[in-house]
N, C-alpha and C. Protein backbone atom coordinates (compact mmCIF):
# COMPACT_ATOMS: atom_id res chain seq x y z
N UNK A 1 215.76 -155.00 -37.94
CA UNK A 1 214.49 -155.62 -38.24
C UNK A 1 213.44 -155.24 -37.20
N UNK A 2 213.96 -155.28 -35.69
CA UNK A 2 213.13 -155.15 -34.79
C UNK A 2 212.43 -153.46 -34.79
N UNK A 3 213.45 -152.50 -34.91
CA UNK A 3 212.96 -151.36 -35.49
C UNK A 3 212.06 -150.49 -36.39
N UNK A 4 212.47 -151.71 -37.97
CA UNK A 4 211.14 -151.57 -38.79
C UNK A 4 209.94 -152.06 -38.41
N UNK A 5 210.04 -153.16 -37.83
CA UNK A 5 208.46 -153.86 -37.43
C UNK A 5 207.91 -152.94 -36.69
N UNK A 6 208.41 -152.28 -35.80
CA UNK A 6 207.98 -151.17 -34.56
C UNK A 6 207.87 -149.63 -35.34
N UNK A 7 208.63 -149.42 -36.93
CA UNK A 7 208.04 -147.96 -36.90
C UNK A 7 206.43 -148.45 -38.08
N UNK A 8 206.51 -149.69 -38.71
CA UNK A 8 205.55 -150.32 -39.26
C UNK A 8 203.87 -149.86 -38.87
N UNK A 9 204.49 -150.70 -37.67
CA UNK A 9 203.48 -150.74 -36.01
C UNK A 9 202.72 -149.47 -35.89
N UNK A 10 203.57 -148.70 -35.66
CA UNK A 10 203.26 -147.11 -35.22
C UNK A 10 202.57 -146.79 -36.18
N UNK A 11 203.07 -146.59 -37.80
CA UNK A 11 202.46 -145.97 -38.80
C UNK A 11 200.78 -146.52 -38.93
N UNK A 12 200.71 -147.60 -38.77
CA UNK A 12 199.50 -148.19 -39.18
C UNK A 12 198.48 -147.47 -37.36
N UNK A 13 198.89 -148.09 -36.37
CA UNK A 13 197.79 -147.62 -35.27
C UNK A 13 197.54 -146.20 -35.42
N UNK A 14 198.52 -144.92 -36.27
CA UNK A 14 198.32 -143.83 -36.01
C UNK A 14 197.58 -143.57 -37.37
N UNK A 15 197.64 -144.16 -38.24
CA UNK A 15 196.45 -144.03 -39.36
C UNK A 15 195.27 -144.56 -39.12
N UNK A 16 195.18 -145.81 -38.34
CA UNK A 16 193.66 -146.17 -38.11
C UNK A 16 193.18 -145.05 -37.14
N UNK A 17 193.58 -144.57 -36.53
CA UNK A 17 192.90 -143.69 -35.21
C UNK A 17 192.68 -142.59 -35.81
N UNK A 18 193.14 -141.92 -37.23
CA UNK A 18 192.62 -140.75 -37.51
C UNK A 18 191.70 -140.76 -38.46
N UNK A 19 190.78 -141.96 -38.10
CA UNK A 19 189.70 -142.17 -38.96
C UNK A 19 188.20 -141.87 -38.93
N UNK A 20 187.85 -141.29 -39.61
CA UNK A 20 186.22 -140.60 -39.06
C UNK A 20 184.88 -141.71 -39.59
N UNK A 21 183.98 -141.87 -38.59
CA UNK A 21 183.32 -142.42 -38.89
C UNK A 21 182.08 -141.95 -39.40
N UNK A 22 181.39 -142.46 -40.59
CA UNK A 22 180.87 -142.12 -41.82
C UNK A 22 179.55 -143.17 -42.11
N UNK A 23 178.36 -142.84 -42.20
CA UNK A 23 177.43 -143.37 -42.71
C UNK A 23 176.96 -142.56 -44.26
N UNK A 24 175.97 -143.31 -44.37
CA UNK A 24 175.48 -143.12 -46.06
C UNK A 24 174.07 -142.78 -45.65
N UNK A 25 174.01 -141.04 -46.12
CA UNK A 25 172.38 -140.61 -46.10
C UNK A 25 171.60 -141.33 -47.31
N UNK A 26 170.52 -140.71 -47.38
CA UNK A 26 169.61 -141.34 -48.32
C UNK A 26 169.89 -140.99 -49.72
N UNK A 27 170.25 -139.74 -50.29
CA UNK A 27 171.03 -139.47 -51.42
C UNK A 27 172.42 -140.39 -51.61
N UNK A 28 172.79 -141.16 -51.32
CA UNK A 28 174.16 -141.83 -51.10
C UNK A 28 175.35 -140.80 -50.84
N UNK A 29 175.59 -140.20 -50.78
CA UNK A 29 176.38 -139.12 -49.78
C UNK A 29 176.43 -139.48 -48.10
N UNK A 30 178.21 -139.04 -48.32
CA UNK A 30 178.63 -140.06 -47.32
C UNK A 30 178.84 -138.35 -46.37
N UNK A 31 177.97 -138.92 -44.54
CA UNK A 31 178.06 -137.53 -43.93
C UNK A 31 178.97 -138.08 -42.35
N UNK A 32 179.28 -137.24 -41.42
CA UNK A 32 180.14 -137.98 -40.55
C UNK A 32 178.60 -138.04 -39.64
N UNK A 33 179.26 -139.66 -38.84
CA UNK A 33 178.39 -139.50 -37.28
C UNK A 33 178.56 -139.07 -36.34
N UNK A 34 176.68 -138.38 -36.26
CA UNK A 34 177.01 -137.35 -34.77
C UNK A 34 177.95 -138.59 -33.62
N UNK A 35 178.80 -138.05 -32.35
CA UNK A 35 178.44 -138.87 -31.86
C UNK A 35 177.94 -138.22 -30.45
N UNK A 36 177.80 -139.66 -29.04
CA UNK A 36 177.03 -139.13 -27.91
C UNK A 36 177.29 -137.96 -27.14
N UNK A 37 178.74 -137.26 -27.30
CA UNK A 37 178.82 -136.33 -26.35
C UNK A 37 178.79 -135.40 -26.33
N UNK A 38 178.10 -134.54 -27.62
CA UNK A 38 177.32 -133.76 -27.66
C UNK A 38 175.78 -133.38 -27.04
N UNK A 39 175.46 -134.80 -27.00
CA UNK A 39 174.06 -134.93 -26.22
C UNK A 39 173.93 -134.58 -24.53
N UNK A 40 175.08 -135.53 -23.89
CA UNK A 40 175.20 -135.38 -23.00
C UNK A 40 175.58 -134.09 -22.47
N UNK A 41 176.68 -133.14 -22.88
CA UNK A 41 176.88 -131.93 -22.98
C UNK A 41 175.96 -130.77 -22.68
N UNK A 42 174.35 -131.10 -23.53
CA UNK A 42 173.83 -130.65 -23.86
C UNK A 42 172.39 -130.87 -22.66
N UNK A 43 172.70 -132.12 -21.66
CA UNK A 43 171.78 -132.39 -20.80
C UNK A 43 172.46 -131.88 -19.22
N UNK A 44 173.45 -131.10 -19.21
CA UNK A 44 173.87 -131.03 -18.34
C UNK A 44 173.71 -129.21 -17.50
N UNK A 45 173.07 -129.13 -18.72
CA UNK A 45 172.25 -127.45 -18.93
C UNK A 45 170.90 -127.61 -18.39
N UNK A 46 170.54 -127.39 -16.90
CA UNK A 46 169.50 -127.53 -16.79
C UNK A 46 168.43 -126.11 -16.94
N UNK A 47 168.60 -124.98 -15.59
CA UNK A 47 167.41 -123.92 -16.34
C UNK A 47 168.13 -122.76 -16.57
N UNK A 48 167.53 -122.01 -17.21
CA UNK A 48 167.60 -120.69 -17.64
C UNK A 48 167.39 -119.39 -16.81
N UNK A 49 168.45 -118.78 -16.51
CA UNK A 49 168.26 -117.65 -15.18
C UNK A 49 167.59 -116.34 -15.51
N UNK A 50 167.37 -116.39 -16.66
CA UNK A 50 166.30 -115.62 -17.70
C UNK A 50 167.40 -113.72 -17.42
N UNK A 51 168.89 -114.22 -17.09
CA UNK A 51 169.94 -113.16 -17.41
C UNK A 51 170.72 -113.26 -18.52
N UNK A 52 171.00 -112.27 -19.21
CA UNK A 52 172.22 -112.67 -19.94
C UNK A 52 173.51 -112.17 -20.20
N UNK A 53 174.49 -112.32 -21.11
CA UNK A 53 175.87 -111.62 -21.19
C UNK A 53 175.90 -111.26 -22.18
N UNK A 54 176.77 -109.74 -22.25
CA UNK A 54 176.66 -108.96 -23.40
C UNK A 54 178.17 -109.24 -23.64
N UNK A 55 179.02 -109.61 -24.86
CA UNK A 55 180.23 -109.85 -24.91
C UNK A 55 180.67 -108.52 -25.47
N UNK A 56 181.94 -108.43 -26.07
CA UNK A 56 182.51 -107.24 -26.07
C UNK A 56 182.11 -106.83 -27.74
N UNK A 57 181.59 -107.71 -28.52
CA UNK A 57 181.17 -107.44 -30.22
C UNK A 57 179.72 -106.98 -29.85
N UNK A 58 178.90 -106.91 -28.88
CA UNK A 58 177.58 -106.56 -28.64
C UNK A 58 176.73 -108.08 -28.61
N UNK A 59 176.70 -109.26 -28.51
CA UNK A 59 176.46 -109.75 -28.80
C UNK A 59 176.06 -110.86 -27.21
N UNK A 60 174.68 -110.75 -27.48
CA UNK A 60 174.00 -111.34 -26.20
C UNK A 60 173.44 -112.70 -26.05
N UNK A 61 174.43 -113.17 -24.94
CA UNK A 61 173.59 -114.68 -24.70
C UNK A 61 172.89 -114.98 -23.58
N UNK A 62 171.82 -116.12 -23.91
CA UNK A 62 171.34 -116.67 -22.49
C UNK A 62 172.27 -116.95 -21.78
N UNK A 63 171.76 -116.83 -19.99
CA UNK A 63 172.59 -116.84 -19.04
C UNK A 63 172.03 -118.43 -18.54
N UNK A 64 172.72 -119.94 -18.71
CA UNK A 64 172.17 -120.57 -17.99
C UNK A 64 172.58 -121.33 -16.61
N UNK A 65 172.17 -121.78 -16.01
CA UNK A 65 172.28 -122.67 -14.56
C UNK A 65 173.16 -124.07 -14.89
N UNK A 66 174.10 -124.99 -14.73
CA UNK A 66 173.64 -126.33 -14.94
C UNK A 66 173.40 -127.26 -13.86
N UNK A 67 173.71 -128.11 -13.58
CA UNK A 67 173.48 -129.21 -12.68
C UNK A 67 174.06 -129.27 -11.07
N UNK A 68 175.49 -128.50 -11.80
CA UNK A 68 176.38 -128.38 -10.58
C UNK A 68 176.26 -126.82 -9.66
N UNK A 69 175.52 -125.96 -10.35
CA UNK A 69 175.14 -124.58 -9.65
C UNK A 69 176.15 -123.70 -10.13
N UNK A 70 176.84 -123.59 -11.20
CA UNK A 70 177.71 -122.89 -12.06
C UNK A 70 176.72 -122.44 -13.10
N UNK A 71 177.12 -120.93 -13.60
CA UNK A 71 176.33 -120.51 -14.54
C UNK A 71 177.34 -120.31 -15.86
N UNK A 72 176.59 -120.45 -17.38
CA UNK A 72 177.29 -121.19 -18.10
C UNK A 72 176.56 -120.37 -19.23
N UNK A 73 177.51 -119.75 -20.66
CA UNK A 73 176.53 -119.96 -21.69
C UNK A 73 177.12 -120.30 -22.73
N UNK A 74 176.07 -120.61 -23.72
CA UNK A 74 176.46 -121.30 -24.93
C UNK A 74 176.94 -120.64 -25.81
N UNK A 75 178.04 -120.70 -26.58
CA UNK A 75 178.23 -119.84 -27.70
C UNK A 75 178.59 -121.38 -28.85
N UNK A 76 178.77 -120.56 -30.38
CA UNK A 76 179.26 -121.17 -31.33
C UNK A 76 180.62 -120.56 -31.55
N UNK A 77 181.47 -121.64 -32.57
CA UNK A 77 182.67 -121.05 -32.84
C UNK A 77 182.38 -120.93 -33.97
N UNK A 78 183.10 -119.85 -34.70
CA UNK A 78 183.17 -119.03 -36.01
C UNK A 78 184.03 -119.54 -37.25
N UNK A 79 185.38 -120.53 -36.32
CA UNK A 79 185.92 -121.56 -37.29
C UNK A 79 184.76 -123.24 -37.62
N UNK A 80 184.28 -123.65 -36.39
CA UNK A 80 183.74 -124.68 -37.31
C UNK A 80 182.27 -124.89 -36.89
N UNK A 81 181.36 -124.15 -36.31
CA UNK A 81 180.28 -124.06 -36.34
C UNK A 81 180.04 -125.11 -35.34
N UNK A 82 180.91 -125.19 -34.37
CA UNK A 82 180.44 -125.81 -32.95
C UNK A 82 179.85 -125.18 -31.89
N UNK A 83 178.85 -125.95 -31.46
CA UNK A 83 178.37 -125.41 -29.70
C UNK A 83 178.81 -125.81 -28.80
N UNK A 84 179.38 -124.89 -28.13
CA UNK A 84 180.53 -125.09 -27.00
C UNK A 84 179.69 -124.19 -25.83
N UNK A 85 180.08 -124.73 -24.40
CA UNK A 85 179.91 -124.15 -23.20
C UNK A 85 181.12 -122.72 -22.74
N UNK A 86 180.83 -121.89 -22.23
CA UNK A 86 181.46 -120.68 -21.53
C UNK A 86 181.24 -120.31 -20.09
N UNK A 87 181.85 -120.93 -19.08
CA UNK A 87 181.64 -120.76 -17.78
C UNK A 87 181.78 -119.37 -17.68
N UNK A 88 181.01 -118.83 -17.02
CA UNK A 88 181.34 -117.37 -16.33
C UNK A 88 181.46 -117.77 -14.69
N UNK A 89 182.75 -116.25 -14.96
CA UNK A 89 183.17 -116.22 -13.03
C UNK A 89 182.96 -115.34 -13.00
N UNK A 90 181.73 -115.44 -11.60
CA UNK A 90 181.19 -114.10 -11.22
C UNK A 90 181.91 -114.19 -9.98
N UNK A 91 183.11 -114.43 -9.55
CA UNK A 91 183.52 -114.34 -8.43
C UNK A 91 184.31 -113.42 -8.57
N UNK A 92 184.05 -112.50 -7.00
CA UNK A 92 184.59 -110.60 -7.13
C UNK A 92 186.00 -110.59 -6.79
């Protein structure tokens, strides 16, 4: 008994947690919510060293600075159309 109650248990906390949260645009279509840590992510990029990186497909990005004195650039991914950070080591 004590077993079922406990794989019960499990099944249910591991279904609520893989739950996405969802508002209703103005068409009633249901879209997911952004949430904050993208923003923050995104404030931690302060200036632009007006250099950039050529990757190995030809393909050139801004070179930027952030907060901590690491230089950093942005790329997207090709599976889900995220903006993600790319530290570069320029250490020789």
């Amino acid at each position: 008994m004590r077993n079922l109650f406990f794989l019960l248990l499990l099944t249910l906390t591991i279904s609520l947690s893989a739950q996405t949260k969802v508002k209703q645009d103005s068409d009633g279509n249901y879209v997911p919510v952004k949430t904050e840590k993208s923003v923050i992510k995104a404030k931690s990029i302060e200036t632009k060293t007006g250099k950039t990186y050529t990757d190995s497909k030809g393909n050139k990005y801004p070179v930027y600075l952030t907060s901590t004195g690491r230089e950093v650039i942005l790329r997207t991914s090709a599976k889900t159309g995220k903006e993600y950070k790319q530290y570069l080591n320029t250490s020789n």
